[in-house]
PDB file of N, CA and C in Angstrom:
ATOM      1  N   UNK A   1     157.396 134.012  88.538  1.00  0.00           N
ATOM      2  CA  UNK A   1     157.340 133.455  89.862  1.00  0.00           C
ATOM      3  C   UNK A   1     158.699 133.616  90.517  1.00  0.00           C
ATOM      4  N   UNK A   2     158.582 134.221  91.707  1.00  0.00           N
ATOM      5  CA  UNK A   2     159.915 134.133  92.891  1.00  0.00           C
ATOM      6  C   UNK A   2     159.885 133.503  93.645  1.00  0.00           C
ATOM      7  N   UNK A   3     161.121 132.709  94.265  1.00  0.00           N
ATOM      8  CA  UNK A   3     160.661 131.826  95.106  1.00  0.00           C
ATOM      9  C   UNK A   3     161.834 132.439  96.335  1.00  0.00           C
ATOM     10  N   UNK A   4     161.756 132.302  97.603  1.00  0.00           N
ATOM     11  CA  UNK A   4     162.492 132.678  98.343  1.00  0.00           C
ATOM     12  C   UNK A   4     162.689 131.234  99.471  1.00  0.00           C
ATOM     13  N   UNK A   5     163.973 131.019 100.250  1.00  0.00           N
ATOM     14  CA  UNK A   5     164.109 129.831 101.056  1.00  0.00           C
ATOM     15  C   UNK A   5     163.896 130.156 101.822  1.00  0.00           C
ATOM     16  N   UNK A   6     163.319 129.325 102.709  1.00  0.00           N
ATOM     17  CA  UNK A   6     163.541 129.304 104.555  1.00  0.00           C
ATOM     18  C   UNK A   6     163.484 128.003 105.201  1.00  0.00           C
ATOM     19  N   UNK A   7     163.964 128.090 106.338  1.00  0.00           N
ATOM     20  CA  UNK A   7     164.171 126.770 107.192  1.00  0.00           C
ATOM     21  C   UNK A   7     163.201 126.823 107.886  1.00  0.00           C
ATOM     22  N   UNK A   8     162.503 125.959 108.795  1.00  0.00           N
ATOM     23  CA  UNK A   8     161.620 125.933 110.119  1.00  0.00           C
ATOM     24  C   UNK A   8     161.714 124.851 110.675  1.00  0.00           C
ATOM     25  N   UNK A   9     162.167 124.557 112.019  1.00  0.00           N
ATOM     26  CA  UNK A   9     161.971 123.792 112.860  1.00  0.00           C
ATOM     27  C   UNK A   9     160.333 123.696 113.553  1.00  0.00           C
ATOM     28  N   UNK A  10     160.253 122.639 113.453  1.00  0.00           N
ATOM     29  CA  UNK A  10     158.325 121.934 113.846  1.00  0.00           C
ATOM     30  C   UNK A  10     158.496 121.193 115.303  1.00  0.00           C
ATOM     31  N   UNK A  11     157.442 121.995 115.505  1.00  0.00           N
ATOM     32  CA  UNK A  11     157.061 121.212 117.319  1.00  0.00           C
ATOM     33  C   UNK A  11     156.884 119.570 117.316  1.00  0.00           C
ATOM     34  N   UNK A  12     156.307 118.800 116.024  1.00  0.00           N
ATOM     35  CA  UNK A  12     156.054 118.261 115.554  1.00  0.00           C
ATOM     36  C   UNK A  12     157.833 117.168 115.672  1.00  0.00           C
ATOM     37  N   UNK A  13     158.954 117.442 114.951  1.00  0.00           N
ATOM     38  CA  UNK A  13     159.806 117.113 114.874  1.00  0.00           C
ATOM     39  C   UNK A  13     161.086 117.734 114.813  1.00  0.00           C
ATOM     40  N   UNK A  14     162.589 117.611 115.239  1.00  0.00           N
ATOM     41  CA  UNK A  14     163.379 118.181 115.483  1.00  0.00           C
ATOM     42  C   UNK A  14     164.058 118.843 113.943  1.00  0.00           C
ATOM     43  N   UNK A  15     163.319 117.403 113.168  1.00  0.00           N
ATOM     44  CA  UNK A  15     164.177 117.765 111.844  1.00  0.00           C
ATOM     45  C   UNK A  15     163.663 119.167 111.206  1.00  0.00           C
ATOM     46  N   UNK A  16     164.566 120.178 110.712  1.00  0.00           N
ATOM     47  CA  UNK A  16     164.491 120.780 109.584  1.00  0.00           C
ATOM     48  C   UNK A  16     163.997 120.811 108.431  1.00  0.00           C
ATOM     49  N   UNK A  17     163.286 121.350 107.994  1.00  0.00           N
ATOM     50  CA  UNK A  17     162.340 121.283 106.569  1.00  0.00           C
ATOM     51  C   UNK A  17     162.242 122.986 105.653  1.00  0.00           C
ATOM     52  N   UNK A  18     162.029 122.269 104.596  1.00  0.00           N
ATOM     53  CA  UNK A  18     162.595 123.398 103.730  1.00  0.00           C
ATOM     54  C   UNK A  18     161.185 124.088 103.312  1.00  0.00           C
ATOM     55  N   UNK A  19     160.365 125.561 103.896  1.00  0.00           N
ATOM     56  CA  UNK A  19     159.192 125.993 102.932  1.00  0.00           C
ATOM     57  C   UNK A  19     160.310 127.078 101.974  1.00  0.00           C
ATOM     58  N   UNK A  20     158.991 127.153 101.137  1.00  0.00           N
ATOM     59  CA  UNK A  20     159.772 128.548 100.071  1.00  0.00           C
ATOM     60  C   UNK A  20     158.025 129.489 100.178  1.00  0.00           C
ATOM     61  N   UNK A  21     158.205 130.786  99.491  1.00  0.00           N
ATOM     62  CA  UNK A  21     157.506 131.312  99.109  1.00  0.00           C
ATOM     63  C   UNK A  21     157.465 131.291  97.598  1.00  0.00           C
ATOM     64  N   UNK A  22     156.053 130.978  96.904  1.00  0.00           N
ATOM     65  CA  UNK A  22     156.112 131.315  95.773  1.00  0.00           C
ATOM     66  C   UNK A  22     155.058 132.191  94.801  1.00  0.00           C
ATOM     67  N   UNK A  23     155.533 133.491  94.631  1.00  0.00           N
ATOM     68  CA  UNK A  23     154.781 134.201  93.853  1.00  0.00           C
ATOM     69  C   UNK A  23     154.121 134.194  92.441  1.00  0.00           C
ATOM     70  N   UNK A  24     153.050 134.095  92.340  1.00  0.00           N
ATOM     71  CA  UNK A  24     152.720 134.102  90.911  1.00  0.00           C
ATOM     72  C   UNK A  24     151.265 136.019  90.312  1.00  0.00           C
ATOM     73  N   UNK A  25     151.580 135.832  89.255  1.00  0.00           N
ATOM     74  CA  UNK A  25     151.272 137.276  89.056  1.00  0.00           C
ATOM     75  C   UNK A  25     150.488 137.062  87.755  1.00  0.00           C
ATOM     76  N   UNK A  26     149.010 138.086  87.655  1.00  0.00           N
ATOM     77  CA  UNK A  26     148.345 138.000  86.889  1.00  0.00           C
ATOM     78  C   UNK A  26     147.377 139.033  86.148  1.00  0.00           C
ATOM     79  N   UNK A  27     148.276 139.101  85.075  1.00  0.00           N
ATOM     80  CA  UNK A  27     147.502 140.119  84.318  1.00  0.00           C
ATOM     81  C   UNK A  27     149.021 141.457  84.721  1.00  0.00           C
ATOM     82  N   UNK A  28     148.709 142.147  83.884  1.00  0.00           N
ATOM     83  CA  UNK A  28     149.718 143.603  83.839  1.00  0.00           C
ATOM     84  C   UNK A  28     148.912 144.548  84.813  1.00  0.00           C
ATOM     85  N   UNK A  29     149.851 145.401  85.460  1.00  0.00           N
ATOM     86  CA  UNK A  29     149.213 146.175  86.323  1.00  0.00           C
ATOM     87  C   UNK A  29     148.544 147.861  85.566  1.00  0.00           C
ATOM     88  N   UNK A  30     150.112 147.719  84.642  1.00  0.00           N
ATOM     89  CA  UNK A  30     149.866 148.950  83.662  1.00  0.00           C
ATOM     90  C   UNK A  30     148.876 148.999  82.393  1.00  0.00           C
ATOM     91  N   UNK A  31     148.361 147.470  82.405  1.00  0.00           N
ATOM     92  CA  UNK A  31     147.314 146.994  81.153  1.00  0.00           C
ATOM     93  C   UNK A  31     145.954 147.205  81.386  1.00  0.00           C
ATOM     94  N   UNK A  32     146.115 146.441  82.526  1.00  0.00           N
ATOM     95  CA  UNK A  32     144.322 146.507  83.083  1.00  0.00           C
ATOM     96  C   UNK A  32     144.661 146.780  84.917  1.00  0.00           C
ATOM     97  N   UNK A  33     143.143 146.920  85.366  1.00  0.00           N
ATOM     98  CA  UNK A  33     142.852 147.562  86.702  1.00  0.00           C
ATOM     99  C   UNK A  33     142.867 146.551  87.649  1.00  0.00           C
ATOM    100  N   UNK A  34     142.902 145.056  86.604  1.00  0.00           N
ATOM    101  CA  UNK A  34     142.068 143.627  87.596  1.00  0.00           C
ATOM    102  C   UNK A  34     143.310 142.956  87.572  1.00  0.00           C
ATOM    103  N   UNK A  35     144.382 143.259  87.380  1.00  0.00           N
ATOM    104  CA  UNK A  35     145.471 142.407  87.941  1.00  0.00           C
ATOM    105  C   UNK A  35     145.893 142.033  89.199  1.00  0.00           C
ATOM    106  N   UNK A  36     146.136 141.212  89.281  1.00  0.00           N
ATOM    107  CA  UNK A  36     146.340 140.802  90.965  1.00  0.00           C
ATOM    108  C   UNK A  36     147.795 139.671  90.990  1.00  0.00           C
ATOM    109  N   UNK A  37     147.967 139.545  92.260  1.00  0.00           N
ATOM    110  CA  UNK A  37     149.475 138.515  92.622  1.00  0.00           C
ATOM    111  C   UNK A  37     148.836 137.732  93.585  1.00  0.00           C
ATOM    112  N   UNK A  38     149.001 136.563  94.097  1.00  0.00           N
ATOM    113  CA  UNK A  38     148.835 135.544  95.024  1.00  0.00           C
ATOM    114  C   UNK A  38     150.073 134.730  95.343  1.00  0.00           C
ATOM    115  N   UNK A  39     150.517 135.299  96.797  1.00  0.00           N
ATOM    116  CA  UNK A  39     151.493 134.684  97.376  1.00  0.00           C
ATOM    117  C   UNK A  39     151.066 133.547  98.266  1.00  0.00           C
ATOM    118  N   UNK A  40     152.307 132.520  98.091  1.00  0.00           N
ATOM    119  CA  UNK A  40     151.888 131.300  98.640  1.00  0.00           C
ATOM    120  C   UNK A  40     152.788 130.360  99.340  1.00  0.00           C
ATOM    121  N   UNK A  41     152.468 130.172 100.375  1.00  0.00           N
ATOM    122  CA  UNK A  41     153.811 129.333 101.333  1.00  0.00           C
ATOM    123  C   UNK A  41     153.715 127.905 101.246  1.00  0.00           C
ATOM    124  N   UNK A  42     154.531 127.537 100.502  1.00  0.00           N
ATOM    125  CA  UNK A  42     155.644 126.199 100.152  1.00  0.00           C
ATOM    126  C   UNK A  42     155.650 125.299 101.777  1.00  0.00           C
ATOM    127  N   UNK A  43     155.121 124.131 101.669  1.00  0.00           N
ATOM    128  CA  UNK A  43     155.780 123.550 102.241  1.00  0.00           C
ATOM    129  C   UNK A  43     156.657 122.288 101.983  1.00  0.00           C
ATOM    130  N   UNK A  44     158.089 122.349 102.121  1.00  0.00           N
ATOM    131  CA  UNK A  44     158.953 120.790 101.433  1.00  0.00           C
ATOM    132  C   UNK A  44     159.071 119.674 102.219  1.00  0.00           C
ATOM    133  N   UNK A  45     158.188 119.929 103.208  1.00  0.00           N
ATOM    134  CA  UNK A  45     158.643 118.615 104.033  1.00  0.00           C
ATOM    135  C   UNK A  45     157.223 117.291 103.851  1.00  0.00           C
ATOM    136  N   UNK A  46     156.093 118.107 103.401  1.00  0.00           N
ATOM    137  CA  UNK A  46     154.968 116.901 102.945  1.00  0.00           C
ATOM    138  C   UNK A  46     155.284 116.366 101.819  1.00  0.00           C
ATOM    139  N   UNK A  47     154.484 115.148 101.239  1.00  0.00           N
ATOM    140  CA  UNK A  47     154.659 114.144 100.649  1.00  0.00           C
ATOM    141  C   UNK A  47     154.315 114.655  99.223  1.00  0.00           C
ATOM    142  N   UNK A  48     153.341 115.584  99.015  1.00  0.00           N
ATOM    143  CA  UNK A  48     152.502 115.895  97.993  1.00  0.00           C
ATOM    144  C   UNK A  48     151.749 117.483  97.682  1.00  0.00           C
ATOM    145  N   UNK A  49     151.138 117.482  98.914  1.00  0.00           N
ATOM    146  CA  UNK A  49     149.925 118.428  98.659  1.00  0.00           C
ATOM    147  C   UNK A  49     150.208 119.778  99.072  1.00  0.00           C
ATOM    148  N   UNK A  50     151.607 120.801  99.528  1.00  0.00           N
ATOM    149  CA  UNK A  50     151.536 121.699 100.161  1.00  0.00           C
ATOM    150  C   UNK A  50     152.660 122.369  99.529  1.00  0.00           C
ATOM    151  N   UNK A  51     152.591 122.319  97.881  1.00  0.00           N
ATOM    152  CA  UNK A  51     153.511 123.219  96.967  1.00  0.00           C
ATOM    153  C   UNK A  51     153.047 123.264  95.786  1.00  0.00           C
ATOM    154  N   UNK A  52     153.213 123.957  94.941  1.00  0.00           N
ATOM    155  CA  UNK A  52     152.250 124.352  93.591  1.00  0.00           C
ATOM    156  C   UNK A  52     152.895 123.406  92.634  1.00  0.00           C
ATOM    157  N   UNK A  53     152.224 122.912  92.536  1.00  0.00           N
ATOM    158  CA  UNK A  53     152.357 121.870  91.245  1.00  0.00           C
ATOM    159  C   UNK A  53     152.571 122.586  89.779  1.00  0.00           C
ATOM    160  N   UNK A  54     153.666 122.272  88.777  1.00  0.00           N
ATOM    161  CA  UNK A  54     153.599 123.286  87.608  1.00  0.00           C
ATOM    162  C   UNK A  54     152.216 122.953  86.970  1.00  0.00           C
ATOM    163  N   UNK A  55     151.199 122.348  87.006  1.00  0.00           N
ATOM    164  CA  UNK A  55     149.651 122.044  86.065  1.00  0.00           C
ATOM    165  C   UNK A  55     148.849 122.927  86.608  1.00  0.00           C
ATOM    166  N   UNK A  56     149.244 122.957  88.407  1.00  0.00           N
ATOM    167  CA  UNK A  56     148.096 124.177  88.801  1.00  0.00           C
ATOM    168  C   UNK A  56     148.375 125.455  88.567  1.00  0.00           C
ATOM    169  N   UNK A  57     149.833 126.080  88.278  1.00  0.00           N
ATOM    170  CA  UNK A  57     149.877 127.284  87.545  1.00  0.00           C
ATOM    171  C   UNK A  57     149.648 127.453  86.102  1.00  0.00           C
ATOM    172  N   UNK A  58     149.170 125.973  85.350  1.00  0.00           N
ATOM    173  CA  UNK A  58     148.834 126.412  83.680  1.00  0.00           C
ATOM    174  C   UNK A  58     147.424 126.185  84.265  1.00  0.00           C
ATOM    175  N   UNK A  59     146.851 125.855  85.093  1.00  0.00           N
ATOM    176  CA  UNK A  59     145.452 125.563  85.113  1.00  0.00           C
ATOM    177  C   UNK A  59     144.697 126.879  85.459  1.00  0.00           C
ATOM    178  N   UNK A  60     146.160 127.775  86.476  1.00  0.00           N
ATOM    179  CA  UNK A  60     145.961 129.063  86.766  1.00  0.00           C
ATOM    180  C   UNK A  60     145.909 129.860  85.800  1.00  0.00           C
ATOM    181  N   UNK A  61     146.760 129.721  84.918  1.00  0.00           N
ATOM    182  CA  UNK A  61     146.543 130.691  83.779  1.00  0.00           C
ATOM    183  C   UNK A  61     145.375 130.658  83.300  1.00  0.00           C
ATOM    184  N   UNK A  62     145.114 129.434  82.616  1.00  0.00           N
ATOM    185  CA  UNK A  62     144.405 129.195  81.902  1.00  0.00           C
ATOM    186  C   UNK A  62     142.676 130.234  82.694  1.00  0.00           C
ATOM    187  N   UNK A  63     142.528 129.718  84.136  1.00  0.00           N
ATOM    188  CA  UNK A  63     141.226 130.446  84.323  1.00  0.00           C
ATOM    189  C   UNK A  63     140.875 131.710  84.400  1.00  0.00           C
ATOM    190  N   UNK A  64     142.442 132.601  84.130  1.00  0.00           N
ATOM    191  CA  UNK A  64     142.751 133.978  84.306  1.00  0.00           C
ATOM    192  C   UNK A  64     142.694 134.294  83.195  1.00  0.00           C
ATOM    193  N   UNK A  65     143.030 133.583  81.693  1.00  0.00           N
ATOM    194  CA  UNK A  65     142.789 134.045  80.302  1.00  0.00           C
ATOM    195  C   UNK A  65     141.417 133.831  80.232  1.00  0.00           C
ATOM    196  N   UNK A  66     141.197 132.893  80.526  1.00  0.00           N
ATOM    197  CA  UNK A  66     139.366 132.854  80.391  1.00  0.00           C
ATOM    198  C   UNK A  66     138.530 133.304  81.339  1.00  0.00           C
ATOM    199  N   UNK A  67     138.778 134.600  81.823  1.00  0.00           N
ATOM    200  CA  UNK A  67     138.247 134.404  83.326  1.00  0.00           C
ATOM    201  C   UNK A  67     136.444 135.288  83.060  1.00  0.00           C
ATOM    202  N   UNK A  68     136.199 135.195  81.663  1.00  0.00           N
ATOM    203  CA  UNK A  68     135.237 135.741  81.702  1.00  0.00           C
ATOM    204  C   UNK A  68     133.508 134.512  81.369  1.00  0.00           C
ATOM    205  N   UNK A  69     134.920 133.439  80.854  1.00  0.00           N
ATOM    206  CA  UNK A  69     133.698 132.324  81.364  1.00  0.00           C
ATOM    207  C   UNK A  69     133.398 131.610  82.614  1.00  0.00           C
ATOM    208  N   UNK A  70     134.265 132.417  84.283  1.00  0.00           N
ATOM    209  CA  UNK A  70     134.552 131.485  85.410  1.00  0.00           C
ATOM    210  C   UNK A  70     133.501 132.429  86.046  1.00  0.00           C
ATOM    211  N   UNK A  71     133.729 133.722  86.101  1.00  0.00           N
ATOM    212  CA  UNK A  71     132.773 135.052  86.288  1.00  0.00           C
ATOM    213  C   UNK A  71     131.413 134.440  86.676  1.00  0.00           C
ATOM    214  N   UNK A  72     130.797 134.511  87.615  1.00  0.00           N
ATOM    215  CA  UNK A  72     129.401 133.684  88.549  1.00  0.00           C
ATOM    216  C   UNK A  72     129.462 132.503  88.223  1.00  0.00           C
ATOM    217  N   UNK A  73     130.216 131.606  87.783  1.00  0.00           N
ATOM    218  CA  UNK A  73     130.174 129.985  88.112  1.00  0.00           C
ATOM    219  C   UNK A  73     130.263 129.731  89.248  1.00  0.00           C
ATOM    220  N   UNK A  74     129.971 128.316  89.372  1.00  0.00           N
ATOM    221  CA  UNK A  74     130.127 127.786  90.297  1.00  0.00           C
ATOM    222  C   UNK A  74     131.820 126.619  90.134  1.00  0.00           C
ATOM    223  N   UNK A  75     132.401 126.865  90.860  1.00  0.00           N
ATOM    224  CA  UNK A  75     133.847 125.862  90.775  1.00  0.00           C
ATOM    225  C   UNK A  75     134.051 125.012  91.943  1.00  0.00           C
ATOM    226  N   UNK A  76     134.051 123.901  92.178  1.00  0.00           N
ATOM    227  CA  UNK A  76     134.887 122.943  93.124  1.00  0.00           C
ATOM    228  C   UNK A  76     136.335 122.411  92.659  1.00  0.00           C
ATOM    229  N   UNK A  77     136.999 123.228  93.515  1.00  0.00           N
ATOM    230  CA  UNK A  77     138.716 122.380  93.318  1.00  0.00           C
ATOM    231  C   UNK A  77     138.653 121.250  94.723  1.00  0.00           C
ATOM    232  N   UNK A  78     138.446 119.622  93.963  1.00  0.00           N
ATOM    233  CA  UNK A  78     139.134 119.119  95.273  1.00  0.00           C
ATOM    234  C   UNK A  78     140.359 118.934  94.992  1.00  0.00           C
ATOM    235  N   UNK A  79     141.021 118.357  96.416  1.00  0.00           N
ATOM    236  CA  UNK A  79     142.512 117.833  96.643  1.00  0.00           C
ATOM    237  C   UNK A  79     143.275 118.763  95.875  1.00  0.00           C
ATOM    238  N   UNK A  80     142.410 120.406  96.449  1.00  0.00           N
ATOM    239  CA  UNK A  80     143.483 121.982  96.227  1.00  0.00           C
ATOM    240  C   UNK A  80     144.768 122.032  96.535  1.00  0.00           C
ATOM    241  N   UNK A  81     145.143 121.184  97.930  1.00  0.00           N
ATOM    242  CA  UNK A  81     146.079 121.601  98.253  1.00  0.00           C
ATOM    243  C   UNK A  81     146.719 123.127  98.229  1.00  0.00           C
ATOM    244  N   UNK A  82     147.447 123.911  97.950  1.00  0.00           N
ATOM    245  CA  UNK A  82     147.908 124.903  97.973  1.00  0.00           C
ATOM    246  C   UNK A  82     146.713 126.308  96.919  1.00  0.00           C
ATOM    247  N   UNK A  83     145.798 125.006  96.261  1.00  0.00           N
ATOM    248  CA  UNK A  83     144.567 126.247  95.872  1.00  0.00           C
ATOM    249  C   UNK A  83     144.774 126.684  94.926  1.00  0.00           C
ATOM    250  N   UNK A  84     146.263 127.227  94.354  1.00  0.00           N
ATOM    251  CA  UNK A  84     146.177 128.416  93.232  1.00  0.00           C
ATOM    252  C   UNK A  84     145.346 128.362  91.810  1.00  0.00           C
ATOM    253  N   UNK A  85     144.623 127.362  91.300  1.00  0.00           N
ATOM    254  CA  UNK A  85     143.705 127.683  90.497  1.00  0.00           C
ATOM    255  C   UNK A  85     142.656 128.415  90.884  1.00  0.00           C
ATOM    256  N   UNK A  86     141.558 127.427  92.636  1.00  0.00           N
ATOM    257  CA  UNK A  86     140.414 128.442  93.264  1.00  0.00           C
ATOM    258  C   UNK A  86     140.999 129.627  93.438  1.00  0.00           C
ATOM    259  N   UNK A  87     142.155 129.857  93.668  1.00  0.00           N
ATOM    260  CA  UNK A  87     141.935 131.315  94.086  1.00  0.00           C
ATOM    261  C   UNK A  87     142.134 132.206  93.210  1.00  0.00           C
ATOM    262  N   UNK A  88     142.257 132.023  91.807  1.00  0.00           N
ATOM    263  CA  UNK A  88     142.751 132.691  90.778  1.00  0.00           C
ATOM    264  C   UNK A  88     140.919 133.021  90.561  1.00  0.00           C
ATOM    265  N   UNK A  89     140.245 131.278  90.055  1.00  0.00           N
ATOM    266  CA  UNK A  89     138.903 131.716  89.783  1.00  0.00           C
ATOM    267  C   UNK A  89     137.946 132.136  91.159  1.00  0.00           C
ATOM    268  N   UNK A  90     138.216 132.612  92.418  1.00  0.00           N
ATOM    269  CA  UNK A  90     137.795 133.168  93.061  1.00  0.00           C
ATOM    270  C   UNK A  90     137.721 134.688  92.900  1.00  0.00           C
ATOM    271  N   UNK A  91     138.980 135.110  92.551  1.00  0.00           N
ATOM    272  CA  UNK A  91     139.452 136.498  92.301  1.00  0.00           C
ATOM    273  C   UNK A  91     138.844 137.349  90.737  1.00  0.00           C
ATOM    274  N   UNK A  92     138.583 135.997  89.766  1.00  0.00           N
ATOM    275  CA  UNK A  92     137.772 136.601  89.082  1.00  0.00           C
ATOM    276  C   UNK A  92     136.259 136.579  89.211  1.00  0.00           C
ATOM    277  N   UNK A  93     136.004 136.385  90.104  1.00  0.00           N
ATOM    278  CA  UNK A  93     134.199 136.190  90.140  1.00  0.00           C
ATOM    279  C   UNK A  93     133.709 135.052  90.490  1.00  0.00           C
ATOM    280  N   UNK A  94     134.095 133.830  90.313  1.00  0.00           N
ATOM    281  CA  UNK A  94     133.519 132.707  90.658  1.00  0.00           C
ATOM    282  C   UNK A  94     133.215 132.114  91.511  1.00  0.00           C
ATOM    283  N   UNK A  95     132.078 131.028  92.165  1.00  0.00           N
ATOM    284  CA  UNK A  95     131.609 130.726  93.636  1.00  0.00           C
ATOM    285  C   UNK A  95     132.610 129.650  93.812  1.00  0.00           C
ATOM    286  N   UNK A  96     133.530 129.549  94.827  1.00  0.00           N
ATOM    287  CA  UNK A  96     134.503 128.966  94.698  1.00  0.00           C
ATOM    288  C   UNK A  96     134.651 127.854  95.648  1.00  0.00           C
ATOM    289  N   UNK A  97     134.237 126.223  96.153  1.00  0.00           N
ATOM    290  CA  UNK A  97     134.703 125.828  97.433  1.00  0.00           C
ATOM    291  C   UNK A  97     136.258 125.370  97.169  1.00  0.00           C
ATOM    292  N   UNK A  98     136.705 125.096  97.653  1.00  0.00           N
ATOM    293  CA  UNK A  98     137.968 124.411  98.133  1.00  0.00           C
ATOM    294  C   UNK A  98     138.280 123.534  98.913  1.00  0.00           C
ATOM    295  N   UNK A  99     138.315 121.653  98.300  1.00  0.00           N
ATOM    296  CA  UNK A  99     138.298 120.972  99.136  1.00  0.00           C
ATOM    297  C   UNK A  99     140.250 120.187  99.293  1.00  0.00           C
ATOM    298  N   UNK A 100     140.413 119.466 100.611  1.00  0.00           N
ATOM    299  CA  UNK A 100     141.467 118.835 101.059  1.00  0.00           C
ATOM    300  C   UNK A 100     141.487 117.988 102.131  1.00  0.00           C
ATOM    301  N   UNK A 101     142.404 117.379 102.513  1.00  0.00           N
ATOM    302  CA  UNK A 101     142.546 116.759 103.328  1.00  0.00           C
ATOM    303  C   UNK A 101     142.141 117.495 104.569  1.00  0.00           C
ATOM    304  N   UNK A 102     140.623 116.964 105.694  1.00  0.00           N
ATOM    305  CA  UNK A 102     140.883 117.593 106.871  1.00  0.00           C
ATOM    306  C   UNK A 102     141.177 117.146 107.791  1.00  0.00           C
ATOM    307  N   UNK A 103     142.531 116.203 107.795  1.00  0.00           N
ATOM    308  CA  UNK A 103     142.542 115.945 108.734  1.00  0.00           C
ATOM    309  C   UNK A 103     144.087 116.423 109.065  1.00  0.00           C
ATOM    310  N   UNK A 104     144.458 117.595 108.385  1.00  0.00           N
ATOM    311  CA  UNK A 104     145.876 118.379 107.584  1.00  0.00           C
ATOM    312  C   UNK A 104     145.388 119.564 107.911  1.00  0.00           C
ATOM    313  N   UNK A 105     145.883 120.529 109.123  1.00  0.00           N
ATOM    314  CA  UNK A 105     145.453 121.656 109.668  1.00  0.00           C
ATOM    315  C   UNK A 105     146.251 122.424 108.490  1.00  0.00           C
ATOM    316  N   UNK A 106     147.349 122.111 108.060  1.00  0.00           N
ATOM    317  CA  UNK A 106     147.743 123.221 107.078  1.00  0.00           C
ATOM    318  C   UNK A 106     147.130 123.258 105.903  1.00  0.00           C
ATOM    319  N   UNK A 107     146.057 122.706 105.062  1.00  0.00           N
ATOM    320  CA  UNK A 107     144.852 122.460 104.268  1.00  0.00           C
ATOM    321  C   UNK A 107     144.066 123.191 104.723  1.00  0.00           C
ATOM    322  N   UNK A 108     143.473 124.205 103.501  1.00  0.00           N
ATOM    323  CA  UNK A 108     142.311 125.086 103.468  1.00  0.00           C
ATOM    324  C   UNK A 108     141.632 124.259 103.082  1.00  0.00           C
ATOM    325  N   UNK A 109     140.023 124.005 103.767  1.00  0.00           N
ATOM    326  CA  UNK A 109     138.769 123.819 103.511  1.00  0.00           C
ATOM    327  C   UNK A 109     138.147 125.251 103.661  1.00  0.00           C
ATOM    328  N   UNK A 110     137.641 125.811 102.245  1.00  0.00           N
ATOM    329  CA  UNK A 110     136.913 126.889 102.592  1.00  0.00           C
ATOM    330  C   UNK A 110     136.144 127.269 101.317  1.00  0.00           C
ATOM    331  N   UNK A 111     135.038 128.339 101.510  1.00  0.00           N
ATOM    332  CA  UNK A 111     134.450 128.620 100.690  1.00  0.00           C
ATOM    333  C   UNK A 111     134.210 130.477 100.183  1.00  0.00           C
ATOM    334  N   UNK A 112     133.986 130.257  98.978  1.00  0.00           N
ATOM    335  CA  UNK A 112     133.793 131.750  98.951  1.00  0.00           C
ATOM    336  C   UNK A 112     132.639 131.504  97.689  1.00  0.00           C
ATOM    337  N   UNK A 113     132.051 133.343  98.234  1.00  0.00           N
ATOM    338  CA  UNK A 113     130.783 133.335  97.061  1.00  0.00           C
ATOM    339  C   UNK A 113     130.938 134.484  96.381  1.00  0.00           C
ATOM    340  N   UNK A 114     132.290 134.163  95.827  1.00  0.00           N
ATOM    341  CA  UNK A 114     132.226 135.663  94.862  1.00  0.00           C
ATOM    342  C   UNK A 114     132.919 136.880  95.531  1.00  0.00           C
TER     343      UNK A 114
END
């Protein structure tokens, strides 16, 4: 994982807040054909829900080593926040919703079928 800084000023408030980008990567590119990366924008100025938690990248792993039992399931991640497990078991096959706070425009509510 790389993480890169940036600043942004919000219409919202004058103060400064810190996002990062953070990359995570899966599977070898030179190993297999189904490797993939999912980049993801950090935000540091919420309370909780809008940066990858280190459990959702072992939770990520974890559905990417097993991704041949996620393959046409059905998965609900609520309170995704930033997602990176759904979208890991999205990417391998699985019917994926994704629930969060909606009343948090920067929160994905969304669905995919594979």
């Amino acid at each position: 994982m790389e993480a890169a800084d940036a600043e942004e000023l919000t219409a919202e408030s004058p103060v400064r807040h810190m996002s990062t980008v953070s990359r995570h990567h899966f599977g070898n590119s030179r190993e297999t054909t189904d490797a993939f990366s999912i980049t993801i924008i950090e935000s540091m100025k919420e309370d909780y829900g809008l940066f990858v938690w280190p459990c959702s990248i072992v939770l990520a792993e974890y559905v990417w080593q097993q991704r041949s039992r996620f393959s046409g399931e059905n998965v609900v991640e609520i309170g995704a926040g930033t997602s990176l497990p759904g979208l890991v078991a999205a990417k391998v096959g699985a019917n994926v919703t994704l629930t969060d706070d909606m009343n948090r425009l920067e929160v994905v509510i969304a669905s995919n079928s594979g």
